[in-house]
Protein backbone atom coordinates (compact mmCIF):
# COMPACT_ATOMS: atom_id res chain seq x y z
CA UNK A 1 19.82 16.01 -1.99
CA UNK A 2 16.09 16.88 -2.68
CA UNK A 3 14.48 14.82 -5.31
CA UNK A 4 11.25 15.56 -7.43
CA UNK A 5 9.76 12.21 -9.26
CA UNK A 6 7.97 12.98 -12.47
CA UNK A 7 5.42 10.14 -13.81
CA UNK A 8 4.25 10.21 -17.27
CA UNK A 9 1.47 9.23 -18.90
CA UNK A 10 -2.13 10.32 -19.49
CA UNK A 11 -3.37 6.73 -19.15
CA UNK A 12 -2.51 7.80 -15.13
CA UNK A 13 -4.11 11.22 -15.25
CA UNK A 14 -7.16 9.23 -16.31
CA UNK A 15 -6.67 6.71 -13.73
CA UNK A 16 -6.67 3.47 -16.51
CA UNK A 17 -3.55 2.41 -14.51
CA UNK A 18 -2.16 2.87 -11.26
CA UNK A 19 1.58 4.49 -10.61
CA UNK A 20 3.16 1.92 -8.62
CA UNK A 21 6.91 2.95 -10.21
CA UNK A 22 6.54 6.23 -7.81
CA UNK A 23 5.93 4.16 -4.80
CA UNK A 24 8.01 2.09 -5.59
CA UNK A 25 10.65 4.99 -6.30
CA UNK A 26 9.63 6.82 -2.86
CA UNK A 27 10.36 3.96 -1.25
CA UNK A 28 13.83 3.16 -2.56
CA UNK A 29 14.67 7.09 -2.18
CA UNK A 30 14.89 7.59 2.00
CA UNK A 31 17.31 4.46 2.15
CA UNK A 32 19.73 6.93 0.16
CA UNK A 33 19.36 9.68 2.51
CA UNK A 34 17.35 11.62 -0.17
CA UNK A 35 14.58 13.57 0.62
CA UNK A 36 11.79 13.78 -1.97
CA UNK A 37 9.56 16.82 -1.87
CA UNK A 38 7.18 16.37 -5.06
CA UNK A 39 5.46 13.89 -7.39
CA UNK A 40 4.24 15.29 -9.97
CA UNK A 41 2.64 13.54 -12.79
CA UNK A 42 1.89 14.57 -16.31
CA UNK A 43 0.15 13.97 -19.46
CA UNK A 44 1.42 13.18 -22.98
CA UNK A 45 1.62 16.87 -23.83
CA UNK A 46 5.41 18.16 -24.66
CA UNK A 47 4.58 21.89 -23.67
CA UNK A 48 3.30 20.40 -20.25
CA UNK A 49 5.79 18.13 -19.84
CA UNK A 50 8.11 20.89 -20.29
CA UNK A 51 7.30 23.42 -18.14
CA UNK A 52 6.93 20.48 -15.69
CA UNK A 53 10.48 19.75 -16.18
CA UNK A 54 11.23 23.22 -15.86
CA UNK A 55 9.61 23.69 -12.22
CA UNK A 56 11.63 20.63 -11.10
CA UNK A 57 14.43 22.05 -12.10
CA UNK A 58 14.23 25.20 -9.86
CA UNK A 59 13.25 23.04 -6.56
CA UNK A 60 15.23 19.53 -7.07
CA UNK A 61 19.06 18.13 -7.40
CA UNK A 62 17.65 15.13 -8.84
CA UNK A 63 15.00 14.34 -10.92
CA UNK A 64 13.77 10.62 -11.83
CA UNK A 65 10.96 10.38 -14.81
CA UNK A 66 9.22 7.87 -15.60
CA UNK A 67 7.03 6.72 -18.62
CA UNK A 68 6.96 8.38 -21.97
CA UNK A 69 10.09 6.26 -23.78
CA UNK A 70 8.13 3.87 -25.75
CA UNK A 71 8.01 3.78 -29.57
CA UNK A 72 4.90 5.70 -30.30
CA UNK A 73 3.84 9.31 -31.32
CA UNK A 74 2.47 10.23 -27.89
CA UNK A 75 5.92 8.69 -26.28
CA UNK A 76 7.35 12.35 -26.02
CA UNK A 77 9.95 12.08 -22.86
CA UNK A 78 13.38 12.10 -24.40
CA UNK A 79 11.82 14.94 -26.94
CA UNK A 80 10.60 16.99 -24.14
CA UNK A 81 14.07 16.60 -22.28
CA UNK A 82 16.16 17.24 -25.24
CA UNK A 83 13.94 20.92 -25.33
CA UNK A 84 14.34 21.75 -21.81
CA UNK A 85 18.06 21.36 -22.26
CA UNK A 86 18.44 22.77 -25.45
CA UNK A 87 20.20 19.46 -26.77
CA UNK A 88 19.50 17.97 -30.12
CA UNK A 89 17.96 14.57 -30.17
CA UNK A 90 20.21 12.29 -32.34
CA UNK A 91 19.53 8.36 -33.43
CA UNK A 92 22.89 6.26 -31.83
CA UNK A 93 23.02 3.44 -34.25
CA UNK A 94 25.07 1.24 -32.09
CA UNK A 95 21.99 1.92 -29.58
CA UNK A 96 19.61 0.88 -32.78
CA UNK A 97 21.22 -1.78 -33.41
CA UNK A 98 21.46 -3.18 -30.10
CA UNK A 99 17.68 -2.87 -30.11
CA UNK A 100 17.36 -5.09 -33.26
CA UNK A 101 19.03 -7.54 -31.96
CA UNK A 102 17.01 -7.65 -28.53
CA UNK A 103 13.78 -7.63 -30.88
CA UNK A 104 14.99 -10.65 -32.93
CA UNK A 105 15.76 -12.97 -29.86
CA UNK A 106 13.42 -12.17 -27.23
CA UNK A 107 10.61 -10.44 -28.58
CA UNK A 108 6.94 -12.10 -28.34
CA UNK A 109 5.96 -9.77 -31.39
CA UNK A 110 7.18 -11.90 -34.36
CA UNK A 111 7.89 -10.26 -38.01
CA UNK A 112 9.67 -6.89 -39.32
CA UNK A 113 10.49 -4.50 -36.42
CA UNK A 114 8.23 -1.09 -37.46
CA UNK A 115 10.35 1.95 -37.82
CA UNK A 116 8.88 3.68 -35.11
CA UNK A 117 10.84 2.16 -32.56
CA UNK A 118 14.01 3.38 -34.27
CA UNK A 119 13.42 7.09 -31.63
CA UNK A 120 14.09 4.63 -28.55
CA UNK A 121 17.48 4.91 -29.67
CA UNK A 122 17.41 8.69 -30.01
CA UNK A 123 19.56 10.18 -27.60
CA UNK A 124 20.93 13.78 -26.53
CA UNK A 125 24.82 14.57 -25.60
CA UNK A 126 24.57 14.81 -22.32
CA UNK A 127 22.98 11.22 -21.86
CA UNK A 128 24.68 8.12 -20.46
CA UNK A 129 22.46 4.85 -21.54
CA UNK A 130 20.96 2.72 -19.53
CA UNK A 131 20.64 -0.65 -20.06
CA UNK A 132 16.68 -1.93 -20.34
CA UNK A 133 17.58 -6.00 -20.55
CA UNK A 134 13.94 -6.92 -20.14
CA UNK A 135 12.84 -4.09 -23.00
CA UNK A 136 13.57 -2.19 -26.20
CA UNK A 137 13.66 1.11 -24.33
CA UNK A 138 16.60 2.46 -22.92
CA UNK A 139 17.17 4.52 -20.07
CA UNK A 140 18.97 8.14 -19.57
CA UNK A 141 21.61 9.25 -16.74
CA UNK A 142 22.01 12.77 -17.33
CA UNK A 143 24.55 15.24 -15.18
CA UNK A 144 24.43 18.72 -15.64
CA UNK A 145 25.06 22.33 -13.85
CA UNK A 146 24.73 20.42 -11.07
CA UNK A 147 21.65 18.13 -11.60
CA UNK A 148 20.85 15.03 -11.98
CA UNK A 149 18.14 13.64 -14.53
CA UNK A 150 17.41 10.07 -14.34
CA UNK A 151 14.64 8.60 -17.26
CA UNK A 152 13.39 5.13 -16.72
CA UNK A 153 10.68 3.45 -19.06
CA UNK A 154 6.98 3.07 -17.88
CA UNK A 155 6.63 -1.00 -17.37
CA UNK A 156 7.54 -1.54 -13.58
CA UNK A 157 9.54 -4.79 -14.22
CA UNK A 158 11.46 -3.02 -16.40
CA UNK A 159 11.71 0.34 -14.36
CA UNK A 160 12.88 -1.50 -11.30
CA UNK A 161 15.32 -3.74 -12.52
CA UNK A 162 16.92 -0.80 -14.34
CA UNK A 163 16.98 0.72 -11.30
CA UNK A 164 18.29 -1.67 -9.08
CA UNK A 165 21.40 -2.42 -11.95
CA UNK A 166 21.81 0.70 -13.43
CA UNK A 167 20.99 3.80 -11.20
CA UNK A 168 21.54 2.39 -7.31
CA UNK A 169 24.93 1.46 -7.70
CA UNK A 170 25.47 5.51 -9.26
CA UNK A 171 23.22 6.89 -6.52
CA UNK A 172 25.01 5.11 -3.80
CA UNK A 173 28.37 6.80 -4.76
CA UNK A 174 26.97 9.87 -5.04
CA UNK A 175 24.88 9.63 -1.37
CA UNK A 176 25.87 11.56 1.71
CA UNK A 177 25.84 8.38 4.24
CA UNK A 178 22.75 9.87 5.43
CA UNK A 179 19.38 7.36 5.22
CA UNK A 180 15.75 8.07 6.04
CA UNK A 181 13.51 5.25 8.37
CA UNK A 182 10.19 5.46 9.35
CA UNK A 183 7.82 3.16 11.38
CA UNK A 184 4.30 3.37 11.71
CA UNK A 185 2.44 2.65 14.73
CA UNK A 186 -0.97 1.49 14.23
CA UNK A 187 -4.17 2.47 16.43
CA UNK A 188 -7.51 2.48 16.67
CA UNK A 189 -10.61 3.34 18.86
CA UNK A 190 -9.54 7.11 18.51
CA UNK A 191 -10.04 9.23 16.03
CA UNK A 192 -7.53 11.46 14.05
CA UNK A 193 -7.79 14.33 16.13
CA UNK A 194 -7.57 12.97 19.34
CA UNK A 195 -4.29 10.99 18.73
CA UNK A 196 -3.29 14.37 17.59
CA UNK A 197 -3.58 16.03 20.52
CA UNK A 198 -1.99 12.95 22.61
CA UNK A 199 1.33 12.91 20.96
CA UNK A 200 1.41 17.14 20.32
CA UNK A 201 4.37 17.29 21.71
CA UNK A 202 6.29 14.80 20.31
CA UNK A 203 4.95 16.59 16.98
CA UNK A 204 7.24 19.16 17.69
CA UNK A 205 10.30 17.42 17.31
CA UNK A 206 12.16 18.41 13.93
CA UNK A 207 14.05 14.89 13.96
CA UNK A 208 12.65 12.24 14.08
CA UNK A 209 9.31 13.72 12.65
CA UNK A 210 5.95 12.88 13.61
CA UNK A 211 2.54 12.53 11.39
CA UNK A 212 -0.99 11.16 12.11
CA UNK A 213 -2.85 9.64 9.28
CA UNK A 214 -6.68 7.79 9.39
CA UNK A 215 -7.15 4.38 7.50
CA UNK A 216 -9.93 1.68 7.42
CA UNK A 217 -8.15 0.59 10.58
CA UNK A 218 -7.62 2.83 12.85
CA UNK A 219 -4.96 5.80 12.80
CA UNK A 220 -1.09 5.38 12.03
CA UNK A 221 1.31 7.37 13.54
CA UNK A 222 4.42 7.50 11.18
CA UNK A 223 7.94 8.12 13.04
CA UNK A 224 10.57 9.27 10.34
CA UNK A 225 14.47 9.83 11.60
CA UNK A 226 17.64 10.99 9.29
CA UNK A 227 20.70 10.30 10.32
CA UNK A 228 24.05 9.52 9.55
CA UNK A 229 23.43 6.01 9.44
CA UNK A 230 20.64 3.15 10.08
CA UNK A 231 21.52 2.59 13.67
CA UNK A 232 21.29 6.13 14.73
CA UNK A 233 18.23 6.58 12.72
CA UNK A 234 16.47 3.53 14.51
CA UNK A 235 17.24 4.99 17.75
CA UNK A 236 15.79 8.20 17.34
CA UNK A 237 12.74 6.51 16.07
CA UNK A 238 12.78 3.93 19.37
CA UNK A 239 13.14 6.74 21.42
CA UNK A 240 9.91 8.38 20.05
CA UNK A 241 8.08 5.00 19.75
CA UNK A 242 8.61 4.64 23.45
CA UNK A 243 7.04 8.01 24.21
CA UNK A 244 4.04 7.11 22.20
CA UNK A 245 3.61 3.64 23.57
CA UNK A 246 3.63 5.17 27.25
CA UNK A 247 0.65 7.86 25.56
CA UNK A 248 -1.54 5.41 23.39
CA UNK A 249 -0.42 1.92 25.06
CA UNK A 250 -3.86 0.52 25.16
CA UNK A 251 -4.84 1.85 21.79
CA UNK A 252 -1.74 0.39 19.62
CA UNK A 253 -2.97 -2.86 17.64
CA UNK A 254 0.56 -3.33 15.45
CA UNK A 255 3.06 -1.53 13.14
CA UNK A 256 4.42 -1.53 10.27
CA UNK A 257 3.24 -4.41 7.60
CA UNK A 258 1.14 -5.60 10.53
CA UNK A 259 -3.16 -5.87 9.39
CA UNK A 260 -5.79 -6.97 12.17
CA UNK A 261 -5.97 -10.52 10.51
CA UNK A 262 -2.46 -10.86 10.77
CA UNK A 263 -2.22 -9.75 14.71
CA UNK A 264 -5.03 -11.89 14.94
CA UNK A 265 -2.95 -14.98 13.71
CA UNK A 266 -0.37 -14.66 15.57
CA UNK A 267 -2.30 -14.64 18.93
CA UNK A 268 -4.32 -17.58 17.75
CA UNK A 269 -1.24 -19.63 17.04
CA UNK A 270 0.39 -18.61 20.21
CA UNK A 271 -2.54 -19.56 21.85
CA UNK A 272 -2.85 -23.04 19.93
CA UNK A 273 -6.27 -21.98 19.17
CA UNK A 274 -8.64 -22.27 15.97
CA UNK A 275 -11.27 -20.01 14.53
CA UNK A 276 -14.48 -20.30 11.87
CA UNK A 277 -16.71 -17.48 11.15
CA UNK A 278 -20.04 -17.34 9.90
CA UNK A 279 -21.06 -14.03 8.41
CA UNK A 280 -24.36 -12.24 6.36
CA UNK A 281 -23.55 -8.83 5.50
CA UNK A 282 -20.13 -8.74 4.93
CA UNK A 283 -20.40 -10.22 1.59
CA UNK A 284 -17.39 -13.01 3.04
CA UNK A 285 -14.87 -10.26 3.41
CA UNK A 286 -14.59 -11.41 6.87
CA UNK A 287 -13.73 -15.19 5.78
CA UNK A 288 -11.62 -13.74 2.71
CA UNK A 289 -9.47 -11.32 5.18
CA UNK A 290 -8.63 -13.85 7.61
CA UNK A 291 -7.90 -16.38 5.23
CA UNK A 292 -5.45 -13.91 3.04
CA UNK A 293 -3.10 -13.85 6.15
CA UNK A 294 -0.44 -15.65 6.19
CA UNK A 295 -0.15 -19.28 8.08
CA UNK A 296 -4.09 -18.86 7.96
CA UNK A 297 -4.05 -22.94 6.99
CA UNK A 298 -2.41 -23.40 10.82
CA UNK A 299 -5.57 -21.75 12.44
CA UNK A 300 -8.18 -21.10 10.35
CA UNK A 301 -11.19 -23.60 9.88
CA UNK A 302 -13.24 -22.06 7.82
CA UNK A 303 -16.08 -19.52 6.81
CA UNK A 304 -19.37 -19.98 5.90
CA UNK A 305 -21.39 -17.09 4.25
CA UNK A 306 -25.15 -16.90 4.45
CA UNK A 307 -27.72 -14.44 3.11
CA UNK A 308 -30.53 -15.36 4.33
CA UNK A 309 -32.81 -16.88 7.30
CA UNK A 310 -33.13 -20.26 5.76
CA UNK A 311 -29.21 -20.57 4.96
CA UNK A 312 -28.99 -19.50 8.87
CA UNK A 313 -31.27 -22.49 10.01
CA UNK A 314 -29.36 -25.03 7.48
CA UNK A 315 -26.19 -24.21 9.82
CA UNK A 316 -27.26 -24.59 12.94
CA UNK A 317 -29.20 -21.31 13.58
CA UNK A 318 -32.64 -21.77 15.67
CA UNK A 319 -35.51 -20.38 14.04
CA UNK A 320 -37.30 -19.24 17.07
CA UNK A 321 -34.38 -16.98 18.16
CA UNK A 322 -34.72 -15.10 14.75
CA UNK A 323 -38.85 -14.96 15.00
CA UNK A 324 -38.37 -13.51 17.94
CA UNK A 325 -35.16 -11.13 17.74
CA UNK A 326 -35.12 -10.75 13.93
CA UNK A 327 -32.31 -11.98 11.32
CA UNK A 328 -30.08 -9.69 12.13
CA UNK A 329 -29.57 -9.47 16.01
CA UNK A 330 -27.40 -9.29 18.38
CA UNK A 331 -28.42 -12.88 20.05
CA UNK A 332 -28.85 -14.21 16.48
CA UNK A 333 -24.85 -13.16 16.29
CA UNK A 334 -24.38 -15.13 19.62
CA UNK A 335 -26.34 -18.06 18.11
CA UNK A 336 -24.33 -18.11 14.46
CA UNK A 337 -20.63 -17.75 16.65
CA UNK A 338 -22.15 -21.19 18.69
CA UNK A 339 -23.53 -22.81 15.74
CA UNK A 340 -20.18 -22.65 13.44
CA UNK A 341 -17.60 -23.30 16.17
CA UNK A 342 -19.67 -26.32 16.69
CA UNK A 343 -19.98 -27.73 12.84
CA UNK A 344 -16.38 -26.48 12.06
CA UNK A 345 -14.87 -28.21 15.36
CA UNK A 346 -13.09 -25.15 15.93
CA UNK A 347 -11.86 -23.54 19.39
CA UNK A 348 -13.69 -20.11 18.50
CA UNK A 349 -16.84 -19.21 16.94
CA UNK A 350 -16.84 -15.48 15.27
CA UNK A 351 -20.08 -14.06 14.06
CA UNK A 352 -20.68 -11.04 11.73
CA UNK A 353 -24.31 -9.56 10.98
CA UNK A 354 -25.97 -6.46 10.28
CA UNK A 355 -28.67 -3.92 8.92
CA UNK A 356 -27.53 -1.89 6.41
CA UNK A 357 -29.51 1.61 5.51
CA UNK A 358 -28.48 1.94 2.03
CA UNK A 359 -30.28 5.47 2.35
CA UNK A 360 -28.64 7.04 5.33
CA UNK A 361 -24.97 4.98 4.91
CA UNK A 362 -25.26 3.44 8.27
CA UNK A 363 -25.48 0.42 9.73
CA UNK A 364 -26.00 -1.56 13.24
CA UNK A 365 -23.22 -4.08 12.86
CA UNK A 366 -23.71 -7.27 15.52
CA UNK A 367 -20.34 -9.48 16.28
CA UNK A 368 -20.40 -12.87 18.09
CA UNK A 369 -17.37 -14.61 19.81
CA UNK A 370 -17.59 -17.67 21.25
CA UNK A 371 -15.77 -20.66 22.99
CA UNK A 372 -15.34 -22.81 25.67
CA UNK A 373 -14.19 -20.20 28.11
CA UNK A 374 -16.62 -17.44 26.99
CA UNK A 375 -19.55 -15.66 24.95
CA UNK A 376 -19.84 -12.29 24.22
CA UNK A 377 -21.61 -9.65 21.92
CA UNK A 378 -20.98 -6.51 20.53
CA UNK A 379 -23.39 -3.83 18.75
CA UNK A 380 -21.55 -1.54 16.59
CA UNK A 381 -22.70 1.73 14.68
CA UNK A 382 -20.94 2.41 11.53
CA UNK A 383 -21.09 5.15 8.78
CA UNK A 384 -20.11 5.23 5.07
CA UNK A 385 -20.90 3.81 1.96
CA UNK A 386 -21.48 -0.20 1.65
CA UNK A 387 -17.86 -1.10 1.01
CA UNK A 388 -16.50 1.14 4.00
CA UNK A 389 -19.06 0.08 6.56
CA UNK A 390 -18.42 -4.09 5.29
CA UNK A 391 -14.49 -3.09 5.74
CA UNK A 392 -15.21 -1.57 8.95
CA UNK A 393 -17.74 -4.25 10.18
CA UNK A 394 -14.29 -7.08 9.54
CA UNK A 395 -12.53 -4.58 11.27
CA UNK A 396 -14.45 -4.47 14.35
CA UNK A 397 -15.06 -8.52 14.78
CA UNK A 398 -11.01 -8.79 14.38
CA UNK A 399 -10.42 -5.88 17.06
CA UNK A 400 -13.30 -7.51 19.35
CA UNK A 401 -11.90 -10.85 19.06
CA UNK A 402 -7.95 -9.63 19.89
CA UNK A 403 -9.44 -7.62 23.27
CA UNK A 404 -10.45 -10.96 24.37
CA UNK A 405 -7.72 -12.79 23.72
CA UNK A 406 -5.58 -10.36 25.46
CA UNK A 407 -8.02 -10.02 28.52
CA UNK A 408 -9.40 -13.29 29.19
CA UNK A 409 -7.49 -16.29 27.42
């Protein structure tokens, strides 16, 4: 079954909110076996919305729409669908008054229900309701010459729980016993290309498939299998992860959900090991990532943020070493990795400091590690704009600091 979502809303178009329901959908949709091929969102305009429909029509079984059933004059989803089918729209009063009655005992909105929100319970022949219990808008299930329409309202709470009571249960019946996995394999020190050319022939495959994608972190590699069920799926895609680990071994950080900070937790409690960082030009995106993960409490001490020279000397930083290396130095890093491991009592000290060229979007990035077993430095050169070179710079310290644990703890 191929399946083309259709979000609706201008307010995305414009990008005042963010379409999480379509994640959310393209998520749920490879568990069924379904394959979607398009997204493809639209604007409060009927004639558009239309000929949208009309295009998923030709190239999808099922279509799932989103947005567009609420009680207002630019609300024009169950209008445009009614067109495209050549159905008249017709008010269900059992549907209206089921609506009333939600609106007396649950709505926040005290006072007379307008009359606007009598369309939500507008419907066409070919419709089966679905039940919104959370909202006044209803959902569609439409079969016909041998599609599938599915309408679900615009609020995510409401959108998922509608889908998880009213169209998985239909879907399931109606799926081939076929499901979609992927895994992602996480990397980094290479760049997009190169891991391209590594794992070319495992590219080839037709199932599982292969694709190579860059992020803040490094490149993912994400293995996708269909098959007739989940353990044959997640064999073809350990097969394949095997050949790639034997390729990229020494480049693969995590998969999946893992993030640096969170790789980086696990080693430290593994190791029974603390850490406190002390950073200047991160802005305390360093102190915020590592503390976001979760157990941080278990290993984390602290981080302490400081912007200039004289909030460097207050914790522990000599003065002479920045006279005579500058602020922002590699053996000031050293110093400020020392200097909080020592006032936070912690097992590791992990430095972060830069210059930034806010004309040329680069930046000489300096981390320091230090403990009782060791002290190192690193000198990194990044590119971007400010908030991808601070990303980056976290990036680096928490990639530094798992080498070493690896290597020499």
């Amino acid at each position: 079954m191929k399946a083309e979502i259709i979000p609706v809303g201008t307010e995305i178009l414009l990008g005042n909110i963010v379409d999480t329901n379509s994640s959310f959908l393209a998520n749920q949709l490879p568990l069924l076996g379904i394959d979607l091929y398009f997204i493809s969102t639209v604007g409060d305009n009927q004639k558009r919305l239309i000929d949208t429909l009309k295009r998923a029509w030709q190239r999808a079984d099922l279509i799932i729409i989103t947005g567009g059933l609420g009680p207002t004059q630019d609300d024009i989803t169950r209008e445009a669908i009614g067109k495209m089918l050549g159905e008249e729209l017709k008010i269900d009063e059992k549907l209206w008054q089921g609506i009333l009655r939600w609106r007396s005992e649950f709505s926040h909105y005290p006072g007379k229900i307008a009359q606007s929100h009598k369309k939500q319970a507008a419907t066409i022949p070919s419709a089966q309701i679905i039940r919104n219990r959370i909202g006044t808008a209803p959902g569609w299930w439409i079969e016909k010459d041998d599609h599938i329409i599915i309408v679900l309202p615009g609020p995510p709470d409401e959108m998922k729980l509608m889908w998880q009571e009213g169209i998985l249960p239909k879907l399931k019946r109606r799926a081939s016993g076929e499901v979609i996995l992927s895994r992602v394999i996480k990397t980094f020190q290479l760049g997009e290309p190169n891991v391209d050319e590594l794992v070319a022939p495992l590219s080839k495959l037709s199932n599982p498939t292969l694709a190579t994608y860059a992020n803040p972190d490094g490149v993912y590699l994400r293995i996708t299998a269909k098959a007739k069920g989940k353990t044959e799926a997640q064999r073809l895609i350990f097969q394949s992860e095997e050949q790639i680990r034997k390729i990229l071994s020494s480049y693969i950080w995590g998969v999946d959900d893992d993030t640096p900070a969170s790789v980086i937790g696990e080693l430290l409690k593994a190791k029974s090991l603390s850490l406190a960082t002390m950073e200047s030009c991160t802005e305390g995106l360093l102190c915020n990532t590592i503390a976001s993960s979760k157990e941080s409490h278990t290993y984390f001490k602290g981080g302490v943020l400081v912007c200039c020279d004289e909030a460097k000397a207050v914790c522990g930083v000599d003065t002479s070493i920045m006279r005579q290396y500058g602020e922002e130095s590699i053996q000031v890093a050293n110093v400020m990795a020392n200097a909080v491991r020592s006032n936070l009592k912690a097992d590791i000290g992990m430095s972060v400091g830069g210059n930034i060229d806010y004309h040329k979007n680069c930046s000489d990035i300096f981390i320091g590690l230090s403990s009782d077993k060791f002290e190192q430095a690193f000198t990194h050169t990044l590119r971007g704009n400010l908030s991808r070179i601070k990303q980056r710079a976290v990036n680096a310290a928490l990639f530094d600091l798992r080498r070493i644990l690896l290597e020499e703890i």
